[in-house]
Protein backbone atom coordinates (compact mmCIF):
# COMPACT_ATOMS: atom_id res chain seq x y z
CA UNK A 1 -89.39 78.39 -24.09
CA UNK A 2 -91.25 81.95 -24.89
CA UNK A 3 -89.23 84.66 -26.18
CA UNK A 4 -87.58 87.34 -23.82
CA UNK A 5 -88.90 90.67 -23.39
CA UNK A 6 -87.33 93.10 -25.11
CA UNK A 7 -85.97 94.73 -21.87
CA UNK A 8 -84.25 91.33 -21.11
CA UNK A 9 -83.30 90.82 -24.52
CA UNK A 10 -81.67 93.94 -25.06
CA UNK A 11 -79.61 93.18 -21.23
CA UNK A 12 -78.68 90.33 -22.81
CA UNK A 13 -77.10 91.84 -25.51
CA UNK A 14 -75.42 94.78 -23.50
CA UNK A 15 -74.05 91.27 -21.44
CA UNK A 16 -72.67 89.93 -24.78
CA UNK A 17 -70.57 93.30 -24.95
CA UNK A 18 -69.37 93.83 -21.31
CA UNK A 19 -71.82 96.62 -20.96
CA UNK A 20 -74.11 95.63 -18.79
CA UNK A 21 -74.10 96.11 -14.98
CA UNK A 22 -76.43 95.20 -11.22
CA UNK A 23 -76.87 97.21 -8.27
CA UNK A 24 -78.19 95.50 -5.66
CA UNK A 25 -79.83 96.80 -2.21
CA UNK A 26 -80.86 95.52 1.30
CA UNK A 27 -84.12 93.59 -0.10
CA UNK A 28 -82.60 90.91 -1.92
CA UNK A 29 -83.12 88.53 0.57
CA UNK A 30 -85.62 88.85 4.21
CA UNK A 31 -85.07 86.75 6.95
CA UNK A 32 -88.21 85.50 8.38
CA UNK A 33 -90.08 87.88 6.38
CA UNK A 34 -88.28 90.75 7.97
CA UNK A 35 -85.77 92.23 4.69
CA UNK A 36 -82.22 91.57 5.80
CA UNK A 37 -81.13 95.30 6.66
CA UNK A 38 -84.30 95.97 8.40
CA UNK A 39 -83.99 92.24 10.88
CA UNK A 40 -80.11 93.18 11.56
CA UNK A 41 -81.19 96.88 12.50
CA UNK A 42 -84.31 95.57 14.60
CA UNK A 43 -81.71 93.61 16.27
CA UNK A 44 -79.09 95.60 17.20
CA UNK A 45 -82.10 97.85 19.05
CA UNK A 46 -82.90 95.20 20.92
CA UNK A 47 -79.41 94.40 22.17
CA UNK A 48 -78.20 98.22 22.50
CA UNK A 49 -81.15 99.29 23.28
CA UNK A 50 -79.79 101.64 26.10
CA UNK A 51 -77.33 103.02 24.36
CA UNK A 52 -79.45 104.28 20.96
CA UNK A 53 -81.19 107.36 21.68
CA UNK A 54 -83.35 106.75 18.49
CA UNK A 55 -83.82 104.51 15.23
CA UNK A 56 -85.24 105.79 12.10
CA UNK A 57 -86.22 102.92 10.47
CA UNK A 58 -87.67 104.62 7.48
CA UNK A 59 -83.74 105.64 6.47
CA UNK A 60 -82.58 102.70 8.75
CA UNK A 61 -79.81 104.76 10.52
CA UNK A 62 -79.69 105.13 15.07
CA UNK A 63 -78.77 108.11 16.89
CA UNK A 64 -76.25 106.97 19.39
CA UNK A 65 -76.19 108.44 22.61
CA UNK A 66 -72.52 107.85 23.26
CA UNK A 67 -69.50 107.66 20.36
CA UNK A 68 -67.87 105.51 21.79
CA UNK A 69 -69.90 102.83 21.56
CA UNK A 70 -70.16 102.75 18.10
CA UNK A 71 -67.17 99.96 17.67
CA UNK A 72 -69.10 97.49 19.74
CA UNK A 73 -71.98 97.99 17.95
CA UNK A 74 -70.31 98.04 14.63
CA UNK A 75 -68.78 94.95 15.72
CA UNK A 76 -72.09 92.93 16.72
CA UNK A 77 -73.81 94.55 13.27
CA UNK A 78 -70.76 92.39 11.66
CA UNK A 79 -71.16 89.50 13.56
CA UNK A 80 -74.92 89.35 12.40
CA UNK A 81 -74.71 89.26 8.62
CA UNK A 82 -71.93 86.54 9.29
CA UNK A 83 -74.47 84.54 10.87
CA UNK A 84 -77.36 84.91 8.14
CA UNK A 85 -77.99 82.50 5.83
CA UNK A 86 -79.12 84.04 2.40
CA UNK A 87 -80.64 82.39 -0.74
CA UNK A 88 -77.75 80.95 -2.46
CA UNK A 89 -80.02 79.72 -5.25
CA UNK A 90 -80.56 83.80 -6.20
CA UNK A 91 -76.65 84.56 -5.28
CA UNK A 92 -75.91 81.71 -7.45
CA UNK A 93 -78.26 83.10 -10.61
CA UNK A 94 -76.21 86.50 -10.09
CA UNK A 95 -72.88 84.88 -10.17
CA UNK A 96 -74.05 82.73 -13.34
CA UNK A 97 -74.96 85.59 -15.45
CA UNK A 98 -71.76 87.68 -16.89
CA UNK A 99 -71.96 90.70 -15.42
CA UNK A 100 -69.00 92.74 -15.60
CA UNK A 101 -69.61 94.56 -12.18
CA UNK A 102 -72.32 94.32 -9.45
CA UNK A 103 -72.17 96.84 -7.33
CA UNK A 104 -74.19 96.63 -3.78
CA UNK A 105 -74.60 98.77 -1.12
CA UNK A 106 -75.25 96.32 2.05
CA UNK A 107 -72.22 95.29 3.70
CA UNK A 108 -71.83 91.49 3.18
CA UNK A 109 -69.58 89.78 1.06
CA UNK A 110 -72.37 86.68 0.41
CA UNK A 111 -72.20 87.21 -3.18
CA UNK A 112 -68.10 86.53 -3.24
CA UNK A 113 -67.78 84.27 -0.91
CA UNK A 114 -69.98 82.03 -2.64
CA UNK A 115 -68.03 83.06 -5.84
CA UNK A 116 -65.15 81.21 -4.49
CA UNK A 117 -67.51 77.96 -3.76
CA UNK A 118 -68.50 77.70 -7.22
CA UNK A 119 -64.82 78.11 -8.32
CA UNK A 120 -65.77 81.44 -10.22
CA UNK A 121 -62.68 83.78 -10.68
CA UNK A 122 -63.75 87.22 -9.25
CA UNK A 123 -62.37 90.53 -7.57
CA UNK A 124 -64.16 91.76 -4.67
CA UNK A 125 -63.52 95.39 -3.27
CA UNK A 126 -65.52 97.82 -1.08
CA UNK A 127 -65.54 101.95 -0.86
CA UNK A 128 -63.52 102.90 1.98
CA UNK A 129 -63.84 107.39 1.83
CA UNK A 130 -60.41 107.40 3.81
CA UNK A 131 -58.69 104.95 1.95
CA UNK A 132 -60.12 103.48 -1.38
CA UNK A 133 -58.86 100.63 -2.73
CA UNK A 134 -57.34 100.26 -6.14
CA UNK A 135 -59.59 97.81 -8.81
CA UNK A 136 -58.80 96.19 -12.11
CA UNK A 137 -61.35 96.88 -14.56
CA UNK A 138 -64.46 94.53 -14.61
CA UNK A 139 -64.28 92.43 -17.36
CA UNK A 140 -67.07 89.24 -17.87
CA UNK A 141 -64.51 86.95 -17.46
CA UNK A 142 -63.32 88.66 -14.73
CA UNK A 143 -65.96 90.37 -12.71
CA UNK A 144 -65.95 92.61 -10.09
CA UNK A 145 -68.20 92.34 -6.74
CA UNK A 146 -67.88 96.06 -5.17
CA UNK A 147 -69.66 97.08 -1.86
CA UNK A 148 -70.22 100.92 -1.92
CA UNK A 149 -70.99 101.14 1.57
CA UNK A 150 -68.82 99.57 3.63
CA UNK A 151 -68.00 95.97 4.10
CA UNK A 152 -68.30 93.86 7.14
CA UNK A 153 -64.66 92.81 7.09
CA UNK A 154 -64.20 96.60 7.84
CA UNK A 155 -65.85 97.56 10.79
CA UNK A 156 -65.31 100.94 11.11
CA UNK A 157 -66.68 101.45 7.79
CA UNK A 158 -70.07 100.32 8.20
CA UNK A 159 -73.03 102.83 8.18
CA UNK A 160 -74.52 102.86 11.44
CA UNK A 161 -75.92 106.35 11.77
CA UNK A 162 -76.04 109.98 9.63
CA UNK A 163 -72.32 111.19 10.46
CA UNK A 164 -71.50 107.77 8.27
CA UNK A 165 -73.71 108.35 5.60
CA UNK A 166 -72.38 112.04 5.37
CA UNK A 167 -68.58 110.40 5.31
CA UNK A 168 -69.14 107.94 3.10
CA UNK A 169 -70.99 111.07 1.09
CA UNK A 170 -68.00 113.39 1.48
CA UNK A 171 -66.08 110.56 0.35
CA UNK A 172 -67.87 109.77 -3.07
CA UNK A 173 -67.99 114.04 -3.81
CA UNK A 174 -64.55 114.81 -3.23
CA UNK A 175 -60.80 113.64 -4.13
CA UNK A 176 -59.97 110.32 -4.19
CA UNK A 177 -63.75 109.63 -5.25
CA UNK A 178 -64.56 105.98 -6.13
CA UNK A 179 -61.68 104.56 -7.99
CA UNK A 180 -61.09 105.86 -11.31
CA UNK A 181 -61.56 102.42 -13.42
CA UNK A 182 -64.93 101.28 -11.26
CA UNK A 183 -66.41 105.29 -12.34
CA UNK A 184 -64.94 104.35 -16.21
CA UNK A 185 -67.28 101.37 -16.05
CA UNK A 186 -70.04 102.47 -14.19
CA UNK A 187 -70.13 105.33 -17.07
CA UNK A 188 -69.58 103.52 -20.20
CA UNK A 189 -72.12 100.95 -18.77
CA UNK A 190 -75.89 100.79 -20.95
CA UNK A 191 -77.91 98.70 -18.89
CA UNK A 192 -78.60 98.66 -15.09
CA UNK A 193 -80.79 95.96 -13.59
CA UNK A 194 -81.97 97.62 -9.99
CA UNK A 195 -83.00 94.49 -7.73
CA UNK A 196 -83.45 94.85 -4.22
CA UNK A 197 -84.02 98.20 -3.55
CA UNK A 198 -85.84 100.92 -1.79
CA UNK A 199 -86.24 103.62 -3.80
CA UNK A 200 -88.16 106.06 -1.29
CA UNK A 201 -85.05 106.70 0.75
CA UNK A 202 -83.64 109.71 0.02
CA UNK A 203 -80.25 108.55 0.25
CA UNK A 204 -80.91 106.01 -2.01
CA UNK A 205 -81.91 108.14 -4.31
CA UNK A 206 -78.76 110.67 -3.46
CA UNK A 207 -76.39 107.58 -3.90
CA UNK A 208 -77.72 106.54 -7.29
CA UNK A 209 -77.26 110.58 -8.85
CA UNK A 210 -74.03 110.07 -7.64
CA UNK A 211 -72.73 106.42 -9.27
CA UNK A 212 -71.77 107.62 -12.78
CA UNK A 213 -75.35 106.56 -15.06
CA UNK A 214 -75.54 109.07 -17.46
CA UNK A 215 -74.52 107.16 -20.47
CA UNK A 216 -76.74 104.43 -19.58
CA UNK A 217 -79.69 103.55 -21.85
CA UNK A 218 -81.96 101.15 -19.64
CA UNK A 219 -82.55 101.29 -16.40
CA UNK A 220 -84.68 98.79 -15.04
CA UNK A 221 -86.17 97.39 -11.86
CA UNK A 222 -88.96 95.40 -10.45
CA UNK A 223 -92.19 97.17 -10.21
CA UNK A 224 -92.85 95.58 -6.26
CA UNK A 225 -89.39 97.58 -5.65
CA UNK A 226 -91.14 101.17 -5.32
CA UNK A 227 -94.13 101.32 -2.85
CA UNK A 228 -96.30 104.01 -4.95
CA UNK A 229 -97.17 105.32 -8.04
CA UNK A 230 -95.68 108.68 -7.14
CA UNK A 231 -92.21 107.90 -6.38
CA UNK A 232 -92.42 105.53 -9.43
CA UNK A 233 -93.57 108.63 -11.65
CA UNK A 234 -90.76 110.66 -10.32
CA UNK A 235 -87.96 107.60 -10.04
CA UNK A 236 -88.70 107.71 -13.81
CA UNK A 237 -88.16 111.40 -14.62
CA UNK A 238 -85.04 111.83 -12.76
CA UNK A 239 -83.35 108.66 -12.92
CA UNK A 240 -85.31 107.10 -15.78
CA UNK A 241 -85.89 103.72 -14.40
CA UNK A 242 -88.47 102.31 -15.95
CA UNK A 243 -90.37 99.42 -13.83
CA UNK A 244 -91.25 96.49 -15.45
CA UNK A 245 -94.50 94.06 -14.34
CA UNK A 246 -95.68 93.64 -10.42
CA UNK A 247 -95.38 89.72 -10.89
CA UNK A 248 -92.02 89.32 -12.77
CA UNK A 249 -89.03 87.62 -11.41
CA UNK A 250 -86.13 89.72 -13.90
CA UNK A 251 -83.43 87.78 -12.39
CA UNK A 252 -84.98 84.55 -13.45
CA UNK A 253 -86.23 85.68 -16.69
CA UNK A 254 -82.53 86.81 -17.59
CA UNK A 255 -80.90 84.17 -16.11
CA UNK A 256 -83.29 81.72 -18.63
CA UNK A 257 -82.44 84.48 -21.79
CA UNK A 258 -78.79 84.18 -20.55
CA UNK A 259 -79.06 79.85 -20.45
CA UNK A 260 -81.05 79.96 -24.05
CA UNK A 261 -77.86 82.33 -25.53
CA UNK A 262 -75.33 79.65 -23.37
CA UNK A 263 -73.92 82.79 -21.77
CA UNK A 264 -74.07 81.65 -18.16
CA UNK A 265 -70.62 81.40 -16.20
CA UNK A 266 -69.94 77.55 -15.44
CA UNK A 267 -70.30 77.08 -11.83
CA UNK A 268 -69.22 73.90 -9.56
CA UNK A 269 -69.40 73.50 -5.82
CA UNK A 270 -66.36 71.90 -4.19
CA UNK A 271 -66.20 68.13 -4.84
CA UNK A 272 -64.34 67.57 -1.68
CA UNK A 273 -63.16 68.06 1.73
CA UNK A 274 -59.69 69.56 0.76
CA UNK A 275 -60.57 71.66 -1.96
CA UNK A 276 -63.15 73.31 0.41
CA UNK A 277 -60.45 73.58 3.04
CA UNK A 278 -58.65 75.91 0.57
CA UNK A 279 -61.56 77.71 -0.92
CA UNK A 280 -62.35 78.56 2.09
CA UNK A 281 -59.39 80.03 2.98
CA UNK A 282 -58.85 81.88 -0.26
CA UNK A 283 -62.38 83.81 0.86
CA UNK A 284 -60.41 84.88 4.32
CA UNK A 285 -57.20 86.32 1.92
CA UNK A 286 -54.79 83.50 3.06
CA UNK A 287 -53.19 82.88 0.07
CA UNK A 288 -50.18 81.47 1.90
CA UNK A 289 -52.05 79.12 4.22
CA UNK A 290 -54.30 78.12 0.63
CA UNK A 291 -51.21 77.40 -1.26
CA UNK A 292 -49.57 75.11 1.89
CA UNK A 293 -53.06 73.16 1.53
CA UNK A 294 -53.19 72.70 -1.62
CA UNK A 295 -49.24 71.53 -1.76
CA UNK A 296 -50.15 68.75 0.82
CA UNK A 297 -53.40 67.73 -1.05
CA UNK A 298 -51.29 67.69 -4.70
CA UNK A 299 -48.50 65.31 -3.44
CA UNK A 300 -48.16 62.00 -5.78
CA UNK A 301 -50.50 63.57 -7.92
CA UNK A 302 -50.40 65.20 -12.04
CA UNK A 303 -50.59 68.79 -9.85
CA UNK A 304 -47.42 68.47 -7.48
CA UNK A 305 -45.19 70.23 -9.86
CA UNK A 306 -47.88 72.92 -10.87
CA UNK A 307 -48.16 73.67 -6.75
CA UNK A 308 -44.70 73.91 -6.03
CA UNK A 309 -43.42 76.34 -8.48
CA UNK A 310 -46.57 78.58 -7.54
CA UNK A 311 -45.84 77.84 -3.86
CA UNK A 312 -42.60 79.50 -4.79
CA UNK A 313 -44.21 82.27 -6.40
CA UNK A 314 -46.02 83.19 -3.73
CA UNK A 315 -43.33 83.01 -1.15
CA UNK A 316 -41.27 85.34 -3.56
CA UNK A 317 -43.85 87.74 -3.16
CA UNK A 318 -44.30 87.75 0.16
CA UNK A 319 -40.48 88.71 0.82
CA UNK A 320 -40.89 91.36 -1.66
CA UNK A 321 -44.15 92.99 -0.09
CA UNK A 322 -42.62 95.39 2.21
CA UNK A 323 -40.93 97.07 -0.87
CA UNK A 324 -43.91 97.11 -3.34
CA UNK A 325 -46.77 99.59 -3.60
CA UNK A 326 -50.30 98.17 -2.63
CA UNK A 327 -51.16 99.02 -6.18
CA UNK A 328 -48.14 96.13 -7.19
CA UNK A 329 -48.61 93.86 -4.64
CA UNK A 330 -52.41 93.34 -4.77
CA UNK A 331 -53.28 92.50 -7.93
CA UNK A 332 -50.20 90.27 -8.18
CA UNK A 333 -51.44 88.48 -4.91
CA UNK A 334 -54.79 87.92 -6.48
CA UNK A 335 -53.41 86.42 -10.18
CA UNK A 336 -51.81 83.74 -7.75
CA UNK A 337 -55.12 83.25 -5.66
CA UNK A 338 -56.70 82.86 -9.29
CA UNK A 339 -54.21 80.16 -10.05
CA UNK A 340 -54.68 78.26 -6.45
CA UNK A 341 -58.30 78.43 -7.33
CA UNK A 342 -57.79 77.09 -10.54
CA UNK A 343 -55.72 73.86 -9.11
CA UNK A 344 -57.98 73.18 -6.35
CA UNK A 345 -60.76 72.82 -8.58
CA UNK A 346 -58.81 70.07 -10.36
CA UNK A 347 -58.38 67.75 -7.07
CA UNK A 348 -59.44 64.66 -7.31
CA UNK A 349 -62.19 64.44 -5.18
């Protein structure tokens, strides 16, 4: 195999060390062509096309005549990117190489539900401005998978015109901010991999002054990510991204630097029916319902005892939710969803 670059070599290293993050935007995937923000926007027109007064597709935001019909439209924007069907083989090259944090800012949760699939202990979180959500710190063996703006499984938080972006806006400038431990990262991070992205918009380039960079000392991105030599030229003196070759697939070429160094996270789909039942289940947040599965599919087997006494862990928890603080309850919760992973993955299949 030919050597790395140095820009992938030097990633690699700043992976060895935990230092090493991805932001990811709407052109990591296209459906029919189309990239996948642009085809769910191009949509919704269609279907709510008398109730948008305008779409500016260059910042991909509507005007809508009426407020209150943003919750039906919020809710059919959901129901679209639950219905696409991404790339799993470049999900899956993301989830293989140890990044501590990935931070995106489309709204799907692709990248951990497929986590869960490939058995890969993860926390996923998303920026809500009027109620942000506690985080451990990323870690390589335990990353994190954070949506910036908005998640699906939150409709209301969704960017579907300006008044959101300026929310979600106020939200990052003033108190609470992101969460403390996810700006700690973000700032002690020293290499960024941009893929994805759309670096002409100016919120785009608003949102990336505003994630904490300043300690970082690569920035780097696909050249085919910036349409002109212009914005390239000035991309590089504010932000200092530097663009690297108009042919190069990064993600590949660090995912092969990342297999040569045997760095890559082990991954395994589900080798049967039950173990899928509770993976998939896990993804939705029933740890209860997982943990009754996974009790029926241990029975007469090395596992029974090992399900039972975390069955009881997690009922213990339950009854003790109403007194405990989110900030208690949560990452208990997902220790024990960790654990349930871990069994299931040992079913026979």
């Amino acid at each position: 195999m030919p050597e790395p670059s140095p820009e992938i070599s030097k990633i690699v290293a700043d992976l060895k060390t935990g230092n090493a993050a991805l932001i990811l935007g709407p052109e990591i995937f296209d459906v029919d062509g189309t990239s996948m923000q642009r085809y769910v926007r191009q949509k919704i027109e269609a279907q709510f096309h008398d109730q948008i007064a305008s779409y500016y597709e260059r910042d991909g935001f509507f005007i809508i005549k009426n407020q209150d019909d943003k919750p039906e439209i919020a809710e059919a924007v959901a129901d679209l990117y639950r219905d696409l069907r991404p790339n799993e083989a470049v999900f899956q090259k993301i989830i293989e190489i140890p990044f501590p944090l990935v931070v995106s800012v489309n709204p799907d949760t692709f990248l951990s539900d497929l986590a869960f699939r490939l058995g890969v202990t993860h926390r996923f979180s998303a920026f809500y401005p009027n109620n942000p959500e506690d985080i451990e710190t990323p870690t390589r063996e335990l990353p994190l998978f954070y949506n910036v703006a908005g998640c699906i499984t939150r409709e209301t938080s969704l960017l579907l015109d300006y008044d959101d972006l300026l929310r979600l806006l106020e939200g990052m400038l003033s108190a609470p901010k992101l969460p403390e431990r996810l700006r700690n990262s973000l700032g002690d991070t020293k290499s960024f991999l941009f893929l994805g992205f759309q670096f002409d918009r100016w919120h785009t380039q608003l949102l990336l002054r505003l994630l904490n960079m300043r300690q970082a000392v690569r920035r780097i991105a696909p050249k085919t990510a910036t349409p002109d030599d212009d914005t390239q030229a000035f991309l590089l003196n504010q932000f200092k991204i530097k663009f690297l070759g108009d042919d190069r697939d990064l993600l590949a070429e660090l995912h092969q630097a990342c297999a040569d160094e045997g760095l890559l996270r082990k991954t395994t789909l589900p080798g049967g029916a039950e173990q899928g039942d509770i993976i998939q289940l896990l993804q939705k947040g029933n740890v209860e319902k997982a943990v009754e599965k996974l009790l029926a599919a241990t029975q007469g087997t090395a596992l029974a005892d090992d399900a039972t006494l975390l069955s009881g862990q997690i009922h213990a928890l339950l009854k003790e939710k109403p007194m405990l603080d989110s900030r208690d309850f949560f990452p208990r919760q997902n220790k024990l969803a960790d654990t349930i992973l871990q069994l299931a993955k040992q079913l026979p299949h």
